[in-house]
PDB file of N, CA and C in Angstrom:
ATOM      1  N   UNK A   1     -16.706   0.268  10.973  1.00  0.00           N
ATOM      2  CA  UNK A   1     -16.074  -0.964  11.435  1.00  0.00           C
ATOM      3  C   UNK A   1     -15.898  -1.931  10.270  1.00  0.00           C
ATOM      4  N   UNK A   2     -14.655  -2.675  10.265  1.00  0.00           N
ATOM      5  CA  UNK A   2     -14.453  -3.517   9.293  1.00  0.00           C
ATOM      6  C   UNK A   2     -14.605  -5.016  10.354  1.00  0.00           C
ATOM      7  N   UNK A   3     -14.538  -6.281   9.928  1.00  0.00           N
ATOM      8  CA  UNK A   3     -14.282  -7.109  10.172  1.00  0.00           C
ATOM      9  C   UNK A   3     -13.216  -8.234  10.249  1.00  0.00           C
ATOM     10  N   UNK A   4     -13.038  -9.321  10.463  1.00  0.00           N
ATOM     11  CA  UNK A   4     -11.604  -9.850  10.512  1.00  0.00           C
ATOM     12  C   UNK A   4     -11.342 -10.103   9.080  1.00  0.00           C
ATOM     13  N   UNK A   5     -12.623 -10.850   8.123  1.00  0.00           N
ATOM     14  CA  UNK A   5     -12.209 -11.309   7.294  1.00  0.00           C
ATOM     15  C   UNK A   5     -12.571  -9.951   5.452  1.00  0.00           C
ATOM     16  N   UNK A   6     -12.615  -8.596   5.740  1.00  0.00           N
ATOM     17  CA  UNK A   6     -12.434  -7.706   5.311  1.00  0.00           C
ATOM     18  C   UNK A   6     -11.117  -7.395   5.646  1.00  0.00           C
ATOM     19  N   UNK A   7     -10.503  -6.968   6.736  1.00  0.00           N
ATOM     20  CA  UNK A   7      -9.378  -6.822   7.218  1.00  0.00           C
ATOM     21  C   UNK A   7      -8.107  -7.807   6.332  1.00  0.00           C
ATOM     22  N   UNK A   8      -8.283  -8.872   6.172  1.00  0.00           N
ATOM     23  CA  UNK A   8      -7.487  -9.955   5.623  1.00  0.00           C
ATOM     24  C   UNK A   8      -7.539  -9.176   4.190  1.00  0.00           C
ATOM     25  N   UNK A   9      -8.662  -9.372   3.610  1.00  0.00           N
ATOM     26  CA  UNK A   9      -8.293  -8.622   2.214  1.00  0.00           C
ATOM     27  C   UNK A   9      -8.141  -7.335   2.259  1.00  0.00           C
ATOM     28  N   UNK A  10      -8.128  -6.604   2.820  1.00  0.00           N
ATOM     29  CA  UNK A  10      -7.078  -5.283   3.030  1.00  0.00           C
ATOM     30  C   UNK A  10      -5.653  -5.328   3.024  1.00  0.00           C
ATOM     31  N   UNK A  11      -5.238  -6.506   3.493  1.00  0.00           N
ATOM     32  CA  UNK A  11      -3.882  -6.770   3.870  1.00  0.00           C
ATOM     33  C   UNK A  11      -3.338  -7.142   2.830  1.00  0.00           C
ATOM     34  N   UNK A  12      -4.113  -8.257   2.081  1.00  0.00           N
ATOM     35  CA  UNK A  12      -3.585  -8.809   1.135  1.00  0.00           C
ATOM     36  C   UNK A  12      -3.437  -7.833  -0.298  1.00  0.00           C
ATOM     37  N   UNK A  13      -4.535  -7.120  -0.332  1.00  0.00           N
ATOM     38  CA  UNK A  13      -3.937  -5.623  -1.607  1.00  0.00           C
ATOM     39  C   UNK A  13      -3.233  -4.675  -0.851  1.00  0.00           C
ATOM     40  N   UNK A  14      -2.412  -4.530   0.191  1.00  0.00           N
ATOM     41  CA  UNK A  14      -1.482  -3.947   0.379  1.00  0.00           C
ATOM     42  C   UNK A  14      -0.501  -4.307   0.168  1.00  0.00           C
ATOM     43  N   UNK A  15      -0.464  -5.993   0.054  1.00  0.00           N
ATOM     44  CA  UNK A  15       0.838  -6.442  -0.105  1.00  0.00           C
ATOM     45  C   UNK A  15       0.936  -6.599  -1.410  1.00  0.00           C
ATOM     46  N   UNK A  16      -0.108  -6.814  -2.334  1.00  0.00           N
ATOM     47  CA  UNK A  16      -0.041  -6.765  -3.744  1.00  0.00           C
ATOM     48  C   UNK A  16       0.665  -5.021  -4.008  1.00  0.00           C
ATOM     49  N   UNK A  17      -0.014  -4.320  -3.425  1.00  0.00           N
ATOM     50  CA  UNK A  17       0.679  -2.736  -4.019  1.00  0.00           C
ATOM     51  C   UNK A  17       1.911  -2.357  -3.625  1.00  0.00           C
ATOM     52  N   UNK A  18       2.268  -2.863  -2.107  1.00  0.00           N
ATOM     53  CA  UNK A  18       4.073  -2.717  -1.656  1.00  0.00           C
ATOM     54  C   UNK A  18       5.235  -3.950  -2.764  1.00  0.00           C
ATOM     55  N   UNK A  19       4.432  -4.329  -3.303  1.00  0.00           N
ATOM     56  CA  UNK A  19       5.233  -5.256  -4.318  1.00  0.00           C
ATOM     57  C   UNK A  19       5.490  -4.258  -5.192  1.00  0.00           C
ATOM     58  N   UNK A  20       4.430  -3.374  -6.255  1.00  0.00           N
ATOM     59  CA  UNK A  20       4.329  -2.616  -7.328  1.00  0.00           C
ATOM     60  C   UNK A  20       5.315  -1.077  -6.903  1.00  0.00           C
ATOM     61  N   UNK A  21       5.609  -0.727  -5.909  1.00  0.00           N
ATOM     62  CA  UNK A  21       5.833   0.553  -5.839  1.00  0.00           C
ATOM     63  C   UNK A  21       7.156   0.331  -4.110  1.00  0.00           C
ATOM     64  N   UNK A  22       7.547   1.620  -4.898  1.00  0.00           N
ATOM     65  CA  UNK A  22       8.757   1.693  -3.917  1.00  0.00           C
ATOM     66  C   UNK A  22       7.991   1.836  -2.196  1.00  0.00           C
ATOM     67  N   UNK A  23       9.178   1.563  -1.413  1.00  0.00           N
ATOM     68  CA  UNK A  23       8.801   2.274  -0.146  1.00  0.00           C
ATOM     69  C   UNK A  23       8.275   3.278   0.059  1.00  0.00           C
ATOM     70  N   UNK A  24       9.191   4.455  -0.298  1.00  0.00           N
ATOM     71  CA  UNK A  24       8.233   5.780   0.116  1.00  0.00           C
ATOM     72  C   UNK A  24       6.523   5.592  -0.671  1.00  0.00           C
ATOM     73  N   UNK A  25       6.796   5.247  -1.892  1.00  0.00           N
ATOM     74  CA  UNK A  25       5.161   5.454  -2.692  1.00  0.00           C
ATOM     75  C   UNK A  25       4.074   4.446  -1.277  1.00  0.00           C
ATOM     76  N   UNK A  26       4.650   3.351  -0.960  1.00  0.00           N
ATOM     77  CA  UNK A  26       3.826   1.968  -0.199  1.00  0.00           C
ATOM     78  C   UNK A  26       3.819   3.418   0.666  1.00  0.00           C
ATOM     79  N   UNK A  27       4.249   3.850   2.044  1.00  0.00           N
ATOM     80  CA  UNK A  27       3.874   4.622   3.199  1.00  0.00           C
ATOM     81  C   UNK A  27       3.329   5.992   2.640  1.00  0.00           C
ATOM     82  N   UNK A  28       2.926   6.193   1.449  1.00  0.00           N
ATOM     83  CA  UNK A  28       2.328   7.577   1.214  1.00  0.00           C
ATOM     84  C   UNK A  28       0.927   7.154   0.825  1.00  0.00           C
ATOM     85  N   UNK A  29       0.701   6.047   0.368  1.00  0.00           N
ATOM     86  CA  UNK A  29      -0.570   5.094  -0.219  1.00  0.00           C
ATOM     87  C   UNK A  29      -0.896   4.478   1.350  1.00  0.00           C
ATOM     88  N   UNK A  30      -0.244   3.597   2.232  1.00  0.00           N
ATOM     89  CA  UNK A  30      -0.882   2.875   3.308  1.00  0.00           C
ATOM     90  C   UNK A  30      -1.570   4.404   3.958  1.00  0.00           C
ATOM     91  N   UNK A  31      -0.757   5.189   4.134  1.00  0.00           N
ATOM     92  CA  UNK A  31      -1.416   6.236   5.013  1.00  0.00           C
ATOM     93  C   UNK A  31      -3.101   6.552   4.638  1.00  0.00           C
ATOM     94  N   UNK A  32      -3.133   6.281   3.597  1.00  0.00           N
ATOM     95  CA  UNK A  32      -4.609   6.442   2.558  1.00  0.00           C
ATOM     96  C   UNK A  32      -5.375   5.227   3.180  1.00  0.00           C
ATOM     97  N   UNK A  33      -5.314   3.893   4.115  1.00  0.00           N
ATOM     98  CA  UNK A  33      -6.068   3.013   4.234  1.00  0.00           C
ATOM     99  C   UNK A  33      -6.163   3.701   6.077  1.00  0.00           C
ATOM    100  N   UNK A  34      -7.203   4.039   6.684  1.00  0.00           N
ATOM    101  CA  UNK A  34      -6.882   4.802   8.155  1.00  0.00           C
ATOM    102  C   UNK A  34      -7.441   3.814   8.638  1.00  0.00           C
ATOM    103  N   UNK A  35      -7.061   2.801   8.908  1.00  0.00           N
ATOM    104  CA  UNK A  35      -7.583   1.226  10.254  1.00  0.00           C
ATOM    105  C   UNK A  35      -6.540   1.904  11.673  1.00  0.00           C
ATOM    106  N   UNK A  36      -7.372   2.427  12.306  1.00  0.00           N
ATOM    107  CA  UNK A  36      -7.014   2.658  13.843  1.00  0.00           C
ATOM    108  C   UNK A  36      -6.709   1.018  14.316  1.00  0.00           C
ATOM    109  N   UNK A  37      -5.416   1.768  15.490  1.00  0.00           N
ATOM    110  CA  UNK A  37      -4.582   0.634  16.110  1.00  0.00           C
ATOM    111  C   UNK A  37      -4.599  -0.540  15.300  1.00  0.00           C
ATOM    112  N   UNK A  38      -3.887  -0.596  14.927  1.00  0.00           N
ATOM    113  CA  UNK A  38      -3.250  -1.620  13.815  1.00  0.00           C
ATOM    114  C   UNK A  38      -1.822  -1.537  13.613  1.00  0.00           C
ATOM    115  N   UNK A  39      -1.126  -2.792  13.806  1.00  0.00           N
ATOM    116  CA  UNK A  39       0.370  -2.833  13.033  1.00  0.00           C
ATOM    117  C   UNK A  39       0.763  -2.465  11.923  1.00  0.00           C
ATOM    118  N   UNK A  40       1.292  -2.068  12.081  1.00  0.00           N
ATOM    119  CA  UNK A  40       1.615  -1.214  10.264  1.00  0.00           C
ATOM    120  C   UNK A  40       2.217  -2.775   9.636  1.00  0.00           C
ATOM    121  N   UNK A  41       2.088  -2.598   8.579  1.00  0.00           N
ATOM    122  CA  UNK A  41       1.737  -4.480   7.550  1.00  0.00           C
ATOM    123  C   UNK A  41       2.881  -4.322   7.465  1.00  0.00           C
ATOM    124  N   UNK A  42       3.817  -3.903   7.151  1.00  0.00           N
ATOM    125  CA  UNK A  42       5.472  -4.775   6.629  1.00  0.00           C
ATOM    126  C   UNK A  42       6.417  -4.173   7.908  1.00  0.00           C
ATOM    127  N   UNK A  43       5.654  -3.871   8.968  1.00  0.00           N
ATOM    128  CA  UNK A  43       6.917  -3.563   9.893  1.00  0.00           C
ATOM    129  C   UNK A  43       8.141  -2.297   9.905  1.00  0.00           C
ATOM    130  N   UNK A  44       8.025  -1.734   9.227  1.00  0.00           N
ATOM    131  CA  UNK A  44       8.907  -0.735   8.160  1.00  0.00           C
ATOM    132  C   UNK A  44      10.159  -1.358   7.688  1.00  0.00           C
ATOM    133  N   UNK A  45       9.617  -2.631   7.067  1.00  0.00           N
ATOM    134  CA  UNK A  45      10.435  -3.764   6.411  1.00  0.00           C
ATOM    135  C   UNK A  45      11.056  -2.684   5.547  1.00  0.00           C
ATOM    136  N   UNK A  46      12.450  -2.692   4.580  1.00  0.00           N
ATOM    137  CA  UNK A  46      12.711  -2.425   3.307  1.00  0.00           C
ATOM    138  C   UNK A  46      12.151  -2.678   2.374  1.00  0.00           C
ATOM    139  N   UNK A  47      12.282  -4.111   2.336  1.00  0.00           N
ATOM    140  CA  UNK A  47      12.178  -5.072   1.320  1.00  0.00           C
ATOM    141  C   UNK A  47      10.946  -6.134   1.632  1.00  0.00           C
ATOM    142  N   UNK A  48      10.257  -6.523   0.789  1.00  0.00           N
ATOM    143  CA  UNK A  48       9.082  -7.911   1.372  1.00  0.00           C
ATOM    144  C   UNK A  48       9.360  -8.617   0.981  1.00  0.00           C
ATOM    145  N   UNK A  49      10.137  -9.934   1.797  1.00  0.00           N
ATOM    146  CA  UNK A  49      10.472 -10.947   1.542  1.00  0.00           C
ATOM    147  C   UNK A  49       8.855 -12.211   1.378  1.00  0.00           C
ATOM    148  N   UNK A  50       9.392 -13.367   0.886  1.00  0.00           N
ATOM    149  CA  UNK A  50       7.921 -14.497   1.169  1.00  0.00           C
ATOM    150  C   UNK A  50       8.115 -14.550   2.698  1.00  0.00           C
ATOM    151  N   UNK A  51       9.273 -14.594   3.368  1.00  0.00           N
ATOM    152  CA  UNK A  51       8.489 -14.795   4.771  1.00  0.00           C
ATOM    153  C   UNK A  51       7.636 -13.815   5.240  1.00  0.00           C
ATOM    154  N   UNK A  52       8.352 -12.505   4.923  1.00  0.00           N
ATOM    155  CA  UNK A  52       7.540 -11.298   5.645  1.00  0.00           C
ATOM    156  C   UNK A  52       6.039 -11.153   5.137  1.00  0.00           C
ATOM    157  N   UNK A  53       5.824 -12.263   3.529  1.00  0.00           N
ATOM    158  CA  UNK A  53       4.335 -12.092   3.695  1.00  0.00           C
ATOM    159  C   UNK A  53       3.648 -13.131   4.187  1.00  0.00           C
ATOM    160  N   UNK A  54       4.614 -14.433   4.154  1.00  0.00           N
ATOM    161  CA  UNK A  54       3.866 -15.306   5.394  1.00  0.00           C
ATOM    162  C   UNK A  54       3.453 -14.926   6.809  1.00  0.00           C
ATOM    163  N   UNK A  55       4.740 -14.218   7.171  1.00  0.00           N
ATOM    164  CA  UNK A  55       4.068 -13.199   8.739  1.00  0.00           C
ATOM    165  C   UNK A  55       2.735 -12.408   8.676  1.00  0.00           C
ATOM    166  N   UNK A  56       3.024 -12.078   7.977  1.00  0.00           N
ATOM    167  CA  UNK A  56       1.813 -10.999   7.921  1.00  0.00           C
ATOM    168  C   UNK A  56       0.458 -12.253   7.428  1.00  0.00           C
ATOM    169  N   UNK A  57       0.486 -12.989   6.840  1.00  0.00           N
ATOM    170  CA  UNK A  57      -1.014 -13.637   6.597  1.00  0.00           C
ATOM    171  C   UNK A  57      -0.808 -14.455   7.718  1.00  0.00           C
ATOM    172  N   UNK A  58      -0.158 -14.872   8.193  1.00  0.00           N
ATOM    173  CA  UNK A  58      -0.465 -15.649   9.062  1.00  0.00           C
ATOM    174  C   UNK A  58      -1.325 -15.219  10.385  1.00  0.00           C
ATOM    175  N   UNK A  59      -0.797 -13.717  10.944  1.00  0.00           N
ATOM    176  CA  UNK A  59      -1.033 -13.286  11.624  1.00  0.00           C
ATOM    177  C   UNK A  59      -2.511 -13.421  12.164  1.00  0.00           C
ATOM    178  N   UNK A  60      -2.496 -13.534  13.363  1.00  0.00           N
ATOM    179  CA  UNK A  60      -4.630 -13.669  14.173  1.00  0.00           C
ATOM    180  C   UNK A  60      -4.995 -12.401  14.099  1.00  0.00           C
ATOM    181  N   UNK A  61      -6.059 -11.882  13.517  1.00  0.00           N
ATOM    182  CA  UNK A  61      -6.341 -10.411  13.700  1.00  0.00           C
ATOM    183  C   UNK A  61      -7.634 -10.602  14.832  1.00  0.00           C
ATOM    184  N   UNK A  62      -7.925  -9.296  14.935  1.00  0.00           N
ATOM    185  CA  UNK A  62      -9.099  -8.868  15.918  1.00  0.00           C
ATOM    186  C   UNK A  62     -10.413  -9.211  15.244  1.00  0.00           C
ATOM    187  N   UNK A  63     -11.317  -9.094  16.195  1.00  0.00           N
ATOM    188  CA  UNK A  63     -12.585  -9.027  15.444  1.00  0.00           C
ATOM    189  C   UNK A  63     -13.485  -8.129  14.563  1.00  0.00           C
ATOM    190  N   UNK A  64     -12.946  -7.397  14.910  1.00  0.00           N
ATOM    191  CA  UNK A  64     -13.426  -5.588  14.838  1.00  0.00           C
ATOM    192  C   UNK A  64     -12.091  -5.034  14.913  1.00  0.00           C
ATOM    193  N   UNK A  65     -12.271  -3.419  13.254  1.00  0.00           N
ATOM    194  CA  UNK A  65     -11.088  -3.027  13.639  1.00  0.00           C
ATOM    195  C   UNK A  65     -12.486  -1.355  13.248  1.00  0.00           C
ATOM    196  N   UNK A  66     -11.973  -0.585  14.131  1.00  0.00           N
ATOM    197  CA  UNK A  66     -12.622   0.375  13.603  1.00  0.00           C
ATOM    198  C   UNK A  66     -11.484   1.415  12.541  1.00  0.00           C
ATOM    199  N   UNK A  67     -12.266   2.527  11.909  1.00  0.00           N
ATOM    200  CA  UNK A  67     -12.105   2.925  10.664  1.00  0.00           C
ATOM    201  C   UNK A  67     -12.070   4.520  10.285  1.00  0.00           C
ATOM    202  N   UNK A  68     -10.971   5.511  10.221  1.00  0.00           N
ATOM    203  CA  UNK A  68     -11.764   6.607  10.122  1.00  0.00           C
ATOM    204  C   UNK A  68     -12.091   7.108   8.677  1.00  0.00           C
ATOM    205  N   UNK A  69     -13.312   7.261   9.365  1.00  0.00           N
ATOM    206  CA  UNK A  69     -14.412   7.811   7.570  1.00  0.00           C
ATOM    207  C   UNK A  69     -14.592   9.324   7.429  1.00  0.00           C
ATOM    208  N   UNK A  70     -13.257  10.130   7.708  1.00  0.00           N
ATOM    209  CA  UNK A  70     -13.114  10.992   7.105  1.00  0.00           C
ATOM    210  C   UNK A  70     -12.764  11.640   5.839  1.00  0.00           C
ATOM    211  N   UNK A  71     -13.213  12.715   5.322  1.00  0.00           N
ATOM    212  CA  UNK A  71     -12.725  12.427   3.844  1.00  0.00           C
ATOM    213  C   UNK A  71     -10.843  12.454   3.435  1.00  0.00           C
ATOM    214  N   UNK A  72     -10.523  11.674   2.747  1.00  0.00           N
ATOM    215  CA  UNK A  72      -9.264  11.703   2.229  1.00  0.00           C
ATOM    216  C   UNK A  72      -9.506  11.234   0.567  1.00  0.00           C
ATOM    217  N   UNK A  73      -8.136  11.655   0.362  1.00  0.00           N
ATOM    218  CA  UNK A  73      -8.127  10.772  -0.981  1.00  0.00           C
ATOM    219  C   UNK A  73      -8.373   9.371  -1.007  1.00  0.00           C
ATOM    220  N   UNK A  74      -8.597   8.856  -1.865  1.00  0.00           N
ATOM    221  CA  UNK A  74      -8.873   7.378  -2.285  1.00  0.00           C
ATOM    222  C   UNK A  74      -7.142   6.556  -2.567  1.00  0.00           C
ATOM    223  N   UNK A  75      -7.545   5.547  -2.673  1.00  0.00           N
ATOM    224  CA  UNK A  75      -6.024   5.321  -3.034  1.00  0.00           C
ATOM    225  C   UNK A  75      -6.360   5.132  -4.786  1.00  0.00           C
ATOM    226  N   UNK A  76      -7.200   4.940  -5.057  1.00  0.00           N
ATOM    227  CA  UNK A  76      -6.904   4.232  -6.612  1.00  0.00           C
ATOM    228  C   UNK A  76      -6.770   5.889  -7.767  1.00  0.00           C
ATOM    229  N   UNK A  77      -7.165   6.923  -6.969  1.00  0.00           N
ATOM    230  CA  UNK A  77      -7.047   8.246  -7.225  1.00  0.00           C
ATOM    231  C   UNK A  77      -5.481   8.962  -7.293  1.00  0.00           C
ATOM    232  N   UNK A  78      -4.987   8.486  -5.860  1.00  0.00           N
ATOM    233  CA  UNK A  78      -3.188   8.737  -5.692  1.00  0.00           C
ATOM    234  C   UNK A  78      -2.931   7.598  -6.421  1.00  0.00           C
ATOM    235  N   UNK A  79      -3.082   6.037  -6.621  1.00  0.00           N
ATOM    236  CA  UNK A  79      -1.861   5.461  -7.615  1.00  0.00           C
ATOM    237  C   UNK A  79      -1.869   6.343  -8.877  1.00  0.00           C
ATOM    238  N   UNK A  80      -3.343   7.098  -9.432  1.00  0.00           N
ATOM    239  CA  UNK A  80      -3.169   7.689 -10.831  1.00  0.00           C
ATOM    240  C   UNK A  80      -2.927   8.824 -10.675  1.00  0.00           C
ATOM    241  N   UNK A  81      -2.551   9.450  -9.895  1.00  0.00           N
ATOM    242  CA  UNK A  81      -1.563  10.838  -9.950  1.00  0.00           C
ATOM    243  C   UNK A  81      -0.073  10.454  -9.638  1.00  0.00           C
ATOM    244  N   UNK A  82       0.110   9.279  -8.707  1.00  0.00           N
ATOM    245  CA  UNK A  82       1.932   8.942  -9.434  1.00  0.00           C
ATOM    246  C   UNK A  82       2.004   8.633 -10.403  1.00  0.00           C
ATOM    247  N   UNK A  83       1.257   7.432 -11.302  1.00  0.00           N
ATOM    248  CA  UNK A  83       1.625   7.380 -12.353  1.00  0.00           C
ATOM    249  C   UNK A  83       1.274   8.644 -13.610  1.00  0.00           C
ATOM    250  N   UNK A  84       0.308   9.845 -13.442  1.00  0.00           N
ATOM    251  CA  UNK A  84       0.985  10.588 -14.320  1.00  0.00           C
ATOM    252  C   UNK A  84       2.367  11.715 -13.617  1.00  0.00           C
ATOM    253  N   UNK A  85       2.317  11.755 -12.611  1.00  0.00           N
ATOM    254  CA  UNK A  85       3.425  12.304 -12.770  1.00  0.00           C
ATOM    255  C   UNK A  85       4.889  11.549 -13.081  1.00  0.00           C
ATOM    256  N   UNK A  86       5.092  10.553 -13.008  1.00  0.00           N
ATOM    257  CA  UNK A  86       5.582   9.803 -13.258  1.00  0.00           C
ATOM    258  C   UNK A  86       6.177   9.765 -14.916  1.00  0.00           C
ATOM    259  N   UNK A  87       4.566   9.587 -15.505  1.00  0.00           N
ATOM    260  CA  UNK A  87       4.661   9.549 -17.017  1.00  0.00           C
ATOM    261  C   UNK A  87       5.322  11.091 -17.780  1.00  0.00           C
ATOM    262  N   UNK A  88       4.359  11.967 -16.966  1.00  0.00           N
ATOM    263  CA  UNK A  88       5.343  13.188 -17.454  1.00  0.00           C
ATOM    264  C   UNK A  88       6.150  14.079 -17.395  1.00  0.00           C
ATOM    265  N   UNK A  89       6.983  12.933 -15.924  1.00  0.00           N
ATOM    266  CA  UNK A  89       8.483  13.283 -16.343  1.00  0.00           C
ATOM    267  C   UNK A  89       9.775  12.692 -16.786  1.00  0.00           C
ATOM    268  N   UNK A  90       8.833  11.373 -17.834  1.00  0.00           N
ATOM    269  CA  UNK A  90       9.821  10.770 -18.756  1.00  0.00           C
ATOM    270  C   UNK A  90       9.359  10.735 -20.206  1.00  0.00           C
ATOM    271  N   UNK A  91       8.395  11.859 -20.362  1.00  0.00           N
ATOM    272  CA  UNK A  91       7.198  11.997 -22.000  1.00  0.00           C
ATOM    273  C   UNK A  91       8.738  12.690 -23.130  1.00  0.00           C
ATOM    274  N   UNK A  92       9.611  12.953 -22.519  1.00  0.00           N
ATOM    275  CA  UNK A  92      10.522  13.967 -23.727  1.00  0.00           C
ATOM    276  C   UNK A  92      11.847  13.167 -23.421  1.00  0.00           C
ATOM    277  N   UNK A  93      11.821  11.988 -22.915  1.00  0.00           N
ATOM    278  CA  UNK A  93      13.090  11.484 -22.423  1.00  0.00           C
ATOM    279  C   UNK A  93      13.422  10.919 -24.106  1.00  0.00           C
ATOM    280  N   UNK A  94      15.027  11.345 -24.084  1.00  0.00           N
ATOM    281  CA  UNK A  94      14.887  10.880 -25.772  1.00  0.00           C
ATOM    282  C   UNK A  94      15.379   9.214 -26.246  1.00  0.00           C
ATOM    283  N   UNK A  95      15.195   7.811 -24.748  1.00  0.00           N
ATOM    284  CA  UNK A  95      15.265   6.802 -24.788  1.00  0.00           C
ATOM    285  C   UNK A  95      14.137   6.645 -23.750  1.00  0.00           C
ATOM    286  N   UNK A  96      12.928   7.287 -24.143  1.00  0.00           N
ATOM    287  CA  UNK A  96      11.934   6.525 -22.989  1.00  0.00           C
ATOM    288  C   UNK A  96      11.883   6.689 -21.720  1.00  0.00           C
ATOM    289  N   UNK A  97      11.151   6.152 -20.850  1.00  0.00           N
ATOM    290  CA  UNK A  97      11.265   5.363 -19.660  1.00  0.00           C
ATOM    291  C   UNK A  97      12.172   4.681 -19.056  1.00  0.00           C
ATOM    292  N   UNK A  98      12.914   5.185 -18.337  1.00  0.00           N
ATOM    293  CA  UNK A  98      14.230   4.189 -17.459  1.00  0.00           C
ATOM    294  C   UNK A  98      13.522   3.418 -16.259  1.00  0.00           C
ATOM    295  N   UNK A  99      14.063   2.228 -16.201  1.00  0.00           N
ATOM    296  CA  UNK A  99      13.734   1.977 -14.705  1.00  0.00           C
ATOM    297  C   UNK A  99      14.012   2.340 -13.390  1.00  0.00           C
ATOM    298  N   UNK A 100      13.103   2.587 -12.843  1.00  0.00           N
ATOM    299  CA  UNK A 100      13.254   3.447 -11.455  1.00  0.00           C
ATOM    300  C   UNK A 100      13.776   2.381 -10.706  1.00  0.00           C
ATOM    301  N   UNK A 101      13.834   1.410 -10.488  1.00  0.00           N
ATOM    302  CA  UNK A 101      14.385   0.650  -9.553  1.00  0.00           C
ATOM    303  C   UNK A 101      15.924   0.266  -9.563  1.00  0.00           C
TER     304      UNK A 101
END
């Protein structure tokens, strides 16, 4: 079990990481945080606007959210396997790194 005000900072480094990384990467990483019955945080927004993160903090949460503590990957484990795969498949690019966006 997490609490309301654990829950809040859950939310809030999700929205820090759906800033850093595309859509698909954000729903392949949220899937990595397992909070049973819960709104999924951006709605399957595109884009996160400031309102859409005012919605979301604003929001009243529960008191209790329970949690499953089965094993999965970690997330800070999957951000460092996108970023090497990432890295090495632009290591022989003969101008670098392009932007993905």
């Amino acid at each position: 079990r997490i609490d309301e005000r654990t829950k809040r900072m859950v939310d809030l480094d999700r929205i820090r990481l759906r800033g850093l990384v595309t859509r698909t990467e954000f729903e392949e990483l949220n899937d990595l945080v397992p909070i049973f019955n819960e709104v999924h945080i951006t709605k399957g927004a595109a884009f996160l606007t400031p309102d859409a993160v005012e919605e979301i903090l604003e929001q009243t949460l529960e008191q209790d959210y329970e949690v499953d503590t089965s094993p999965d990957m970690r997330q800070p484990n999957a951000i460092l396997m996108f970023l090497r795969l990432e890295i090495m498949r632009h290591t022989n690019e003969p101008h670098g790194m392009q932007d993905r966006f």
